[in-house]
N, C-alpha and C. Protein backbone atom coordinates (compact mmCIF):
# COMPACT_ATOMS: atom_id res chain seq x y z
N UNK A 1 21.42 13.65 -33.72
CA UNK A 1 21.01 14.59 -32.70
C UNK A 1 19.49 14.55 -32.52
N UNK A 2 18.82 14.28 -33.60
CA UNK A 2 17.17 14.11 -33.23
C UNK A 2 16.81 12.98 -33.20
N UNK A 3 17.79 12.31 -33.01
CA UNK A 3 17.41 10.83 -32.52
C UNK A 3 17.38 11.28 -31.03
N UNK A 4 18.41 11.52 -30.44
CA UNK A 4 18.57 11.34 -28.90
C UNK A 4 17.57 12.43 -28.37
N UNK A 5 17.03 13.56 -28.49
CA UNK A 5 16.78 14.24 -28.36
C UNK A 5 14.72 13.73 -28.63
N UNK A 6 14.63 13.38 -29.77
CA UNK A 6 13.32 12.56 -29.65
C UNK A 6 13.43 11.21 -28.50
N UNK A 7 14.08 10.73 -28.34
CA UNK A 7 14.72 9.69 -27.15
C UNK A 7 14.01 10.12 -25.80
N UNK A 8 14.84 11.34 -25.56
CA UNK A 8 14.78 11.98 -24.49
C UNK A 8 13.11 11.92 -24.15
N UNK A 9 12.95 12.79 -25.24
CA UNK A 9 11.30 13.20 -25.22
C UNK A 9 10.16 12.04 -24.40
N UNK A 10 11.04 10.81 -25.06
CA UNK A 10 10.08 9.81 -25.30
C UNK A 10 10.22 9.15 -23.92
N UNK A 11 11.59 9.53 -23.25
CA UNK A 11 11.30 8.65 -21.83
C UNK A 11 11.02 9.68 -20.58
N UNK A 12 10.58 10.93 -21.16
CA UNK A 12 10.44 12.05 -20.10
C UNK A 12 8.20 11.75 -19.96
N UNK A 13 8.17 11.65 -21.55
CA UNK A 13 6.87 11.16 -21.67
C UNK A 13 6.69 10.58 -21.04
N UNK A 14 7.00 8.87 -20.81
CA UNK A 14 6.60 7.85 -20.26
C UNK A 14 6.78 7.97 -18.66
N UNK A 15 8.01 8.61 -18.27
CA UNK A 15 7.75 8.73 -16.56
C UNK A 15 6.36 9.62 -16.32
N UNK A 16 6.26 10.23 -17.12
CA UNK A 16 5.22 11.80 -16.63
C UNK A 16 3.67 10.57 -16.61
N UNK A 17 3.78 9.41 -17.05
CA UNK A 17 2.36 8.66 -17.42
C UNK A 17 2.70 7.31 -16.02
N UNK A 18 3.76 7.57 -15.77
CA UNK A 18 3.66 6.32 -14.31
C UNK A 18 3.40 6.85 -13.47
N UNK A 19 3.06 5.98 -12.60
CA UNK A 19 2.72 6.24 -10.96
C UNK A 19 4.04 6.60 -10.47
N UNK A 20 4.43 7.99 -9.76
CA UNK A 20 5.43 8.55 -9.20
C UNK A 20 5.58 7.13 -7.53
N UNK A 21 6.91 7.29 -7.39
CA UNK A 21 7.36 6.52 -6.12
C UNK A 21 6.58 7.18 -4.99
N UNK A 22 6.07 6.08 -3.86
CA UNK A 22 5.49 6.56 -2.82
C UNK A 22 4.41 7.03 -3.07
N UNK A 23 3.44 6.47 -4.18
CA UNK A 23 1.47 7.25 -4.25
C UNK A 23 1.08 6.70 -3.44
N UNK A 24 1.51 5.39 -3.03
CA UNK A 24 0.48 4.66 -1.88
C UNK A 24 1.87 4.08 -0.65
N UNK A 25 1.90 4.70 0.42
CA UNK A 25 2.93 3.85 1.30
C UNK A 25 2.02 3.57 2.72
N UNK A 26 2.16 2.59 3.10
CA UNK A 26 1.45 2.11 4.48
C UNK A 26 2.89 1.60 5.26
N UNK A 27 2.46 0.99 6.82
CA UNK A 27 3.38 1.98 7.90
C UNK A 27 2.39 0.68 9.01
N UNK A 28 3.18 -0.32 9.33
CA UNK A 28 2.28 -0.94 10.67
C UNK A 28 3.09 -0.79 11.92
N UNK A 29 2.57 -0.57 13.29
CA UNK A 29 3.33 0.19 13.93
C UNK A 29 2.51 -1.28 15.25
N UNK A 30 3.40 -1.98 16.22
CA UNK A 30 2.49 -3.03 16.72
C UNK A 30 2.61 -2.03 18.10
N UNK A 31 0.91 -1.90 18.61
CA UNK A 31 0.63 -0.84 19.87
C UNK A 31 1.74 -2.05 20.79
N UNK A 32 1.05 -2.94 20.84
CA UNK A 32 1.41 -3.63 22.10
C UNK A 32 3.15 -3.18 22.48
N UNK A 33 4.11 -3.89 21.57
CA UNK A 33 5.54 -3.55 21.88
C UNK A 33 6.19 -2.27 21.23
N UNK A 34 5.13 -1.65 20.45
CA UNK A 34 5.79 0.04 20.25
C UNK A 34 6.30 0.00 18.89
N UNK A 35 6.95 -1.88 18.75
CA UNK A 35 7.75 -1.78 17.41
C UNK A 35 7.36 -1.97 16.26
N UNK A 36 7.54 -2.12 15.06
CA UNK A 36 7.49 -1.74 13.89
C UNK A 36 6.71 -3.34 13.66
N UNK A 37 5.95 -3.62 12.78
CA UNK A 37 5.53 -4.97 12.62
C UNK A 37 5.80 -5.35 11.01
N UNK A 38 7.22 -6.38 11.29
CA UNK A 38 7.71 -6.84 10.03
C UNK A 38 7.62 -7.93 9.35
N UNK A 39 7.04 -8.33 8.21
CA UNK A 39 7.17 -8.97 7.42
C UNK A 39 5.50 -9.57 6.80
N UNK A 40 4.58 -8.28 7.35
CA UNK A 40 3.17 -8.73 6.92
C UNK A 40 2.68 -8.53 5.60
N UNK A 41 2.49 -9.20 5.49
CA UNK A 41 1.57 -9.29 3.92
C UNK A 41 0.22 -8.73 3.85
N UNK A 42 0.89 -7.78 2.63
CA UNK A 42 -1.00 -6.34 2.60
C UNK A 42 -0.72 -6.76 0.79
N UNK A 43 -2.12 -6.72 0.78
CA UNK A 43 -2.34 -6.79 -0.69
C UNK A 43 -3.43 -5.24 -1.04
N UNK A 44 -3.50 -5.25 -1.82
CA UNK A 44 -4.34 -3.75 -2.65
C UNK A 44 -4.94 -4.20 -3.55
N UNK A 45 -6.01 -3.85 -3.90
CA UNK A 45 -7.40 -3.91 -4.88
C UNK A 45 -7.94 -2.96 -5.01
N UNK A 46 -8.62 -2.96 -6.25
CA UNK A 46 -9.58 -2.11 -7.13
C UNK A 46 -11.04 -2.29 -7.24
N UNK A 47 -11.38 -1.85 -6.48
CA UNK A 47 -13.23 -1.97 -6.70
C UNK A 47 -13.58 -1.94 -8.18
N UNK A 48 -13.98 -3.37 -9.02
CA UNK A 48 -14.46 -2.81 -10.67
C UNK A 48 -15.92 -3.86 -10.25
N UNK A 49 -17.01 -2.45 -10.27
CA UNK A 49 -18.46 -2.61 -10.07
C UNK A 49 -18.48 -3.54 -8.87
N UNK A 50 -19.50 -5.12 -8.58
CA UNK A 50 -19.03 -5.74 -7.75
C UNK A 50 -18.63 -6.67 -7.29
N UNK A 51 -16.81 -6.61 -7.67
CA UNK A 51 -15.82 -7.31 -7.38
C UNK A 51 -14.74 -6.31 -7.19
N UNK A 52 -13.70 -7.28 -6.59
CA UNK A 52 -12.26 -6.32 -6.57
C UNK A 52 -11.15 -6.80 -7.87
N UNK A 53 -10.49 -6.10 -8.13
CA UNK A 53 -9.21 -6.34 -9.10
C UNK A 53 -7.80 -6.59 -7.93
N UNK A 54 -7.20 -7.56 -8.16
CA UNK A 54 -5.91 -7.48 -8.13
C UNK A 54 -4.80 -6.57 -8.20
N UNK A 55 -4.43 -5.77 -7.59
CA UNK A 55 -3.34 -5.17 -7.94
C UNK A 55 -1.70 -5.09 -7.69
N UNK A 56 -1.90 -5.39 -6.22
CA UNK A 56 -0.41 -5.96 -6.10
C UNK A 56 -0.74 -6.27 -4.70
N UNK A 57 0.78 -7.14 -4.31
CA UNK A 57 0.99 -7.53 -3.04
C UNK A 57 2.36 -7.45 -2.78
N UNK A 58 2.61 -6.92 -1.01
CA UNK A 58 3.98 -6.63 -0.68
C UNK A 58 4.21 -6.91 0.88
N UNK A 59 5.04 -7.19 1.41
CA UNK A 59 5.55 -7.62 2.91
C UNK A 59 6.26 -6.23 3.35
N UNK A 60 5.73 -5.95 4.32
CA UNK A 60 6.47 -4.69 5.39
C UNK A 60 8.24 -5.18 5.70
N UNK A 61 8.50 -4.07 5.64
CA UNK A 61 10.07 -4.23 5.81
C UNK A 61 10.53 -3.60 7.23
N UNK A 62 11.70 -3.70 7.74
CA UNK A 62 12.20 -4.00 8.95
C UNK A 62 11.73 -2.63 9.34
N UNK A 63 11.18 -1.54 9.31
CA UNK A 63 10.69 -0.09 9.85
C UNK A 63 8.94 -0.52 10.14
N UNK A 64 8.75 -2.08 9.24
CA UNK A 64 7.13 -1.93 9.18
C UNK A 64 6.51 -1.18 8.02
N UNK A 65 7.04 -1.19 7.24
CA UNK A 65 7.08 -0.15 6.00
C UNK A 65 7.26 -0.64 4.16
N UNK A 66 5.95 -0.65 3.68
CA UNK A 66 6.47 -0.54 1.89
C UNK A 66 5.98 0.94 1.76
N UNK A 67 7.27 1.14 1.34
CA UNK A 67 7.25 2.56 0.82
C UNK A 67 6.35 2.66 -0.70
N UNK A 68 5.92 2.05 -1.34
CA UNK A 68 5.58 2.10 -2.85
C UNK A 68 4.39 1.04 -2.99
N UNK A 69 3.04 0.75 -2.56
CA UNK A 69 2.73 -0.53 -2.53
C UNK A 69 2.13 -0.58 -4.11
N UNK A 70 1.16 0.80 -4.64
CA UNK A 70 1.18 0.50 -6.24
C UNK A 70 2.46 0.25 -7.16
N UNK A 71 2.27 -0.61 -7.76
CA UNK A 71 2.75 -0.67 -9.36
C UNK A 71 3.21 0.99 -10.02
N UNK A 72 4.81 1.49 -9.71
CA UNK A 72 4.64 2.44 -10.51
C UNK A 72 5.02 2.40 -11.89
N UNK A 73 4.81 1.51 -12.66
CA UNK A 73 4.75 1.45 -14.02
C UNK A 73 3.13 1.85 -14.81
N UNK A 74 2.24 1.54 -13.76
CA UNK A 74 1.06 2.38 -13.64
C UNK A 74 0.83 3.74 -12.84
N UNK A 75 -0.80 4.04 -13.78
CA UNK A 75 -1.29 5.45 -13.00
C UNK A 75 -1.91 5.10 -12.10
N UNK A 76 -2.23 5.46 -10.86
CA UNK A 76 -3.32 5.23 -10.10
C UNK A 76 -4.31 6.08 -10.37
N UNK A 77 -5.18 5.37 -10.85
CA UNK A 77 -6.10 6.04 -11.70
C UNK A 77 -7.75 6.42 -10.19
N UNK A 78 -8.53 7.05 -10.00
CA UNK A 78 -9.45 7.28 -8.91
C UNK A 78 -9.77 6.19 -9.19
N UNK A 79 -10.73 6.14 -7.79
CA UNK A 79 -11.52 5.18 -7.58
C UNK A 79 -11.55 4.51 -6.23
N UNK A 80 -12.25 3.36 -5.82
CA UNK A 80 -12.57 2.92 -4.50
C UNK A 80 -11.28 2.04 -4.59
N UNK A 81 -10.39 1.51 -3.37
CA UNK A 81 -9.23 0.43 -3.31
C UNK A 81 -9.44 0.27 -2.02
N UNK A 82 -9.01 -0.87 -1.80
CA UNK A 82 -8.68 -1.82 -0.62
C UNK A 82 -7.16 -2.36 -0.08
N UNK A 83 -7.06 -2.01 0.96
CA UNK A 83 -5.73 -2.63 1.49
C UNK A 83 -5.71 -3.82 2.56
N UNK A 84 -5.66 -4.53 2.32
CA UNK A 84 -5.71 -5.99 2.97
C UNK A 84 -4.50 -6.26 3.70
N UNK A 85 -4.51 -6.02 5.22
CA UNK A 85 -3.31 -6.32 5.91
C UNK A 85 -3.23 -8.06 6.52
N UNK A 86 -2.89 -8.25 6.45
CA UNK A 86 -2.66 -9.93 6.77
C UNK A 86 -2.42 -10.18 8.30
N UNK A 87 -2.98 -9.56 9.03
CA UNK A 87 -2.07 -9.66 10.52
C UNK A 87 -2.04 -11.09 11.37
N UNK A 88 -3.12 -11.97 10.35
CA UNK A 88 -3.05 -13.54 11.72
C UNK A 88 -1.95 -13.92 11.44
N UNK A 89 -1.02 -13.73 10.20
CA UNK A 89 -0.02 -14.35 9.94
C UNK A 89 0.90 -13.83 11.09
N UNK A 90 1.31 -12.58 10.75
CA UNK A 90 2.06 -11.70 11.64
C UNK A 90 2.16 -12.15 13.16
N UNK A 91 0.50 -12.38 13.60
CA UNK A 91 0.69 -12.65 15.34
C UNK A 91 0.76 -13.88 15.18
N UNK A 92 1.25 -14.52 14.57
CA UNK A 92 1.25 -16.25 14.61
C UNK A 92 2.43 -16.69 14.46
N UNK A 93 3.35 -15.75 13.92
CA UNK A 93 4.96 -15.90 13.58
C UNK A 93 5.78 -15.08 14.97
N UNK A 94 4.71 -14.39 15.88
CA UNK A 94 5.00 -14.01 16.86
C UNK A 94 4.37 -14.70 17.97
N UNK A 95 3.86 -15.76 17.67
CA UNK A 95 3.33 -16.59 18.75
C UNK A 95 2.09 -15.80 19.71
N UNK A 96 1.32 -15.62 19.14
CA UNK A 96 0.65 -14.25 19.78
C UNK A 96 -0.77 -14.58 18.96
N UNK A 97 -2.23 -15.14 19.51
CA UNK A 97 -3.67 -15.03 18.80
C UNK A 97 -3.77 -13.37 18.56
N UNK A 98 -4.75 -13.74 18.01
CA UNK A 98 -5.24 -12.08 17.68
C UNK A 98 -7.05 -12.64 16.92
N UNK A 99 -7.62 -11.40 17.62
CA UNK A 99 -9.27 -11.42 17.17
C UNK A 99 -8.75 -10.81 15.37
N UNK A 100 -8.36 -10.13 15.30
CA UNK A 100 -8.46 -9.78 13.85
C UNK A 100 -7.52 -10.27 13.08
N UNK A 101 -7.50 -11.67 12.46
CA UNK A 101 -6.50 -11.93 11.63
C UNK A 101 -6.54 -11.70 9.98
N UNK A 102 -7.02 -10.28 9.38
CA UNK A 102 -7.44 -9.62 8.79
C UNK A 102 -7.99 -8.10 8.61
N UNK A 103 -7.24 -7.03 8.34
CA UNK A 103 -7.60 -6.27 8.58
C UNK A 103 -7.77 -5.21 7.37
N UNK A 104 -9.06 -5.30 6.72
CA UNK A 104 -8.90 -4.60 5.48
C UNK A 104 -10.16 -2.91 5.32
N UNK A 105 -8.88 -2.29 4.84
CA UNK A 105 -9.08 -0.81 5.19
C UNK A 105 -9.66 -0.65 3.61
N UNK A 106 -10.52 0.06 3.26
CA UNK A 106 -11.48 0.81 2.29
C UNK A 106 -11.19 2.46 2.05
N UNK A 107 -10.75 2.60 0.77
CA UNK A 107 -10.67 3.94 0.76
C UNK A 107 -10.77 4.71 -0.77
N UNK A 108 -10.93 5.58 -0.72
CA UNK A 108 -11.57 6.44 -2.22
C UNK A 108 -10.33 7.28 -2.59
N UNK A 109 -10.07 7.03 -3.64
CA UNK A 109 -9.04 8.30 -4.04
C UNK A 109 -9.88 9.35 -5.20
N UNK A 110 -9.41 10.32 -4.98
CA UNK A 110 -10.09 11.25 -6.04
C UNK A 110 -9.04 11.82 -7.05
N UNK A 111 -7.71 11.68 -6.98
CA UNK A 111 -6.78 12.44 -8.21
C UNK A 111 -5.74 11.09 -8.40
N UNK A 112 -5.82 11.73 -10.04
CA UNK A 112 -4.84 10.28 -10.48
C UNK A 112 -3.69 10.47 -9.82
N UNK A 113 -2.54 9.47 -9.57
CA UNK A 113 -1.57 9.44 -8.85
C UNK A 113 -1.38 10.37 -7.46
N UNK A 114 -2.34 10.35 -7.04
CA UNK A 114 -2.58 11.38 -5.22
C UNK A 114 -1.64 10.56 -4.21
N UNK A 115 -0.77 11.16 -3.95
CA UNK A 115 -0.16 10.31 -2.67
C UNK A 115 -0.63 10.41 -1.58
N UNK A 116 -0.65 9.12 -1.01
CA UNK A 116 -1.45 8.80 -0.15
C UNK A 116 -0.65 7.51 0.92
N UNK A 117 -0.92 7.69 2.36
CA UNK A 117 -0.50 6.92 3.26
C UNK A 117 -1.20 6.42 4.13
N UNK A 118 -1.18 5.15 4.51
CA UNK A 118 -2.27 4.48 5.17
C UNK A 118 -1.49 3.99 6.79
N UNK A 119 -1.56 4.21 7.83
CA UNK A 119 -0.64 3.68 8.85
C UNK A 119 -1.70 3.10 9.59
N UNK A 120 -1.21 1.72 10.04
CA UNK A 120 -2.30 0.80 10.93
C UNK A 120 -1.39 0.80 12.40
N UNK A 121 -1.95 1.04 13.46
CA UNK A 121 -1.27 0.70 14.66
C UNK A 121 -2.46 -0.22 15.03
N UNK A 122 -1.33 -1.48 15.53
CA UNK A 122 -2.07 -3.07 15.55
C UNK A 122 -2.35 -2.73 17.30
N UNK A 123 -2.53 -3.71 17.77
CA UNK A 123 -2.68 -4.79 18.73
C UNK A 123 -3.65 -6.29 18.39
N UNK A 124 -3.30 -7.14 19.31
CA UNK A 124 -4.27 -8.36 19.06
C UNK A 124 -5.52 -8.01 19.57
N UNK A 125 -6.11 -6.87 19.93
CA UNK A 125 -7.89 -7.03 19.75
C UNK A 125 -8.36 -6.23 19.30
N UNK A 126 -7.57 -5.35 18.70
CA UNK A 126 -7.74 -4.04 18.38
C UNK A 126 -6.85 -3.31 17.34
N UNK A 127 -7.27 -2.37 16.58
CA UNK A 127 -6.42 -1.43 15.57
C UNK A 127 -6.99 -0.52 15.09
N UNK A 128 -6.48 0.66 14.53
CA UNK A 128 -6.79 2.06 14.30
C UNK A 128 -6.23 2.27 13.26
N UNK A 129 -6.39 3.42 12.19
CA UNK A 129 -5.94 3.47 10.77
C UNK A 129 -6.55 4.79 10.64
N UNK A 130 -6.11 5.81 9.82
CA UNK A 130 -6.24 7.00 9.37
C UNK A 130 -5.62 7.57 8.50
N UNK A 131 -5.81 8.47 7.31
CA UNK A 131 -4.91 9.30 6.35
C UNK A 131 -3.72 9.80 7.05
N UNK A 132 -3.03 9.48 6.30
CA UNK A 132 -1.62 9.82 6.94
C UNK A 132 -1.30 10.27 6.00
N UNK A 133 0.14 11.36 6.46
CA UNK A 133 1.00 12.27 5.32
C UNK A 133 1.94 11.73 4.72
């Protein structure tokens, strides 16, 4: 009984120390056709002094959407991060130039694991981005 029961303890511990689902979800929305822009590649980084860290990379899914882009086996701990949207790929698999084939957004978090949402509405000469809920 104090086996399972220390058990318990021990994996209630370890969720309470990960990054909860959804701390970081981004959302590409393409102005031009209204629809959802699928299958772009955004990567995320860590400002450590001056360079970035690695942290992960993920492809938008058929809404235009990773719901989870940190690692939640980690905390998201504060600090400056970067989200790197990939869009020349995107307008190039859509047959479509674009002035920005790169579009990387800068942003500060201030509480460990703060959820947070980043939504880009594209076009090829142009795009907009803001805190989202």
């Amino acid at each position: 009984m104090k086996l399972i029961i220390a058990s318990v303890i021990s994996l209630l511990s370890f969720s309470a120390l990960a990054a909860p689902e959804g701390t970081l979800s981004v959302h590409i929305l393409n102005q031009q056709t209204g629809l959802p822009s699928t299958g772009v590649q955004i990567e995320l980084d860590k400002q450590q002094g001056e360079s970035w860290q690695h942290i992960a990379t993920g492809k938008t899914d058929a809404d235009g959407r990773i719901k989870s882009l940190y690692p939640q086996a980690e905390n998201m701990e504060p600090g400056v991060y970067k989200v790197t949207f990939k869009t020349g790929d995107y307008f190039k698999s859509q047959n479509m130039n674009t002035f920005f084939p790169v579009v990387p957004v800068i942003f500060n978090v201030t509480k460990q694991n703060q959820k947070l949402h980043i939504p880009l509405l594209l076009s090829q000469y142009g795009y907009s981005t803001y805190r989202g809920s």
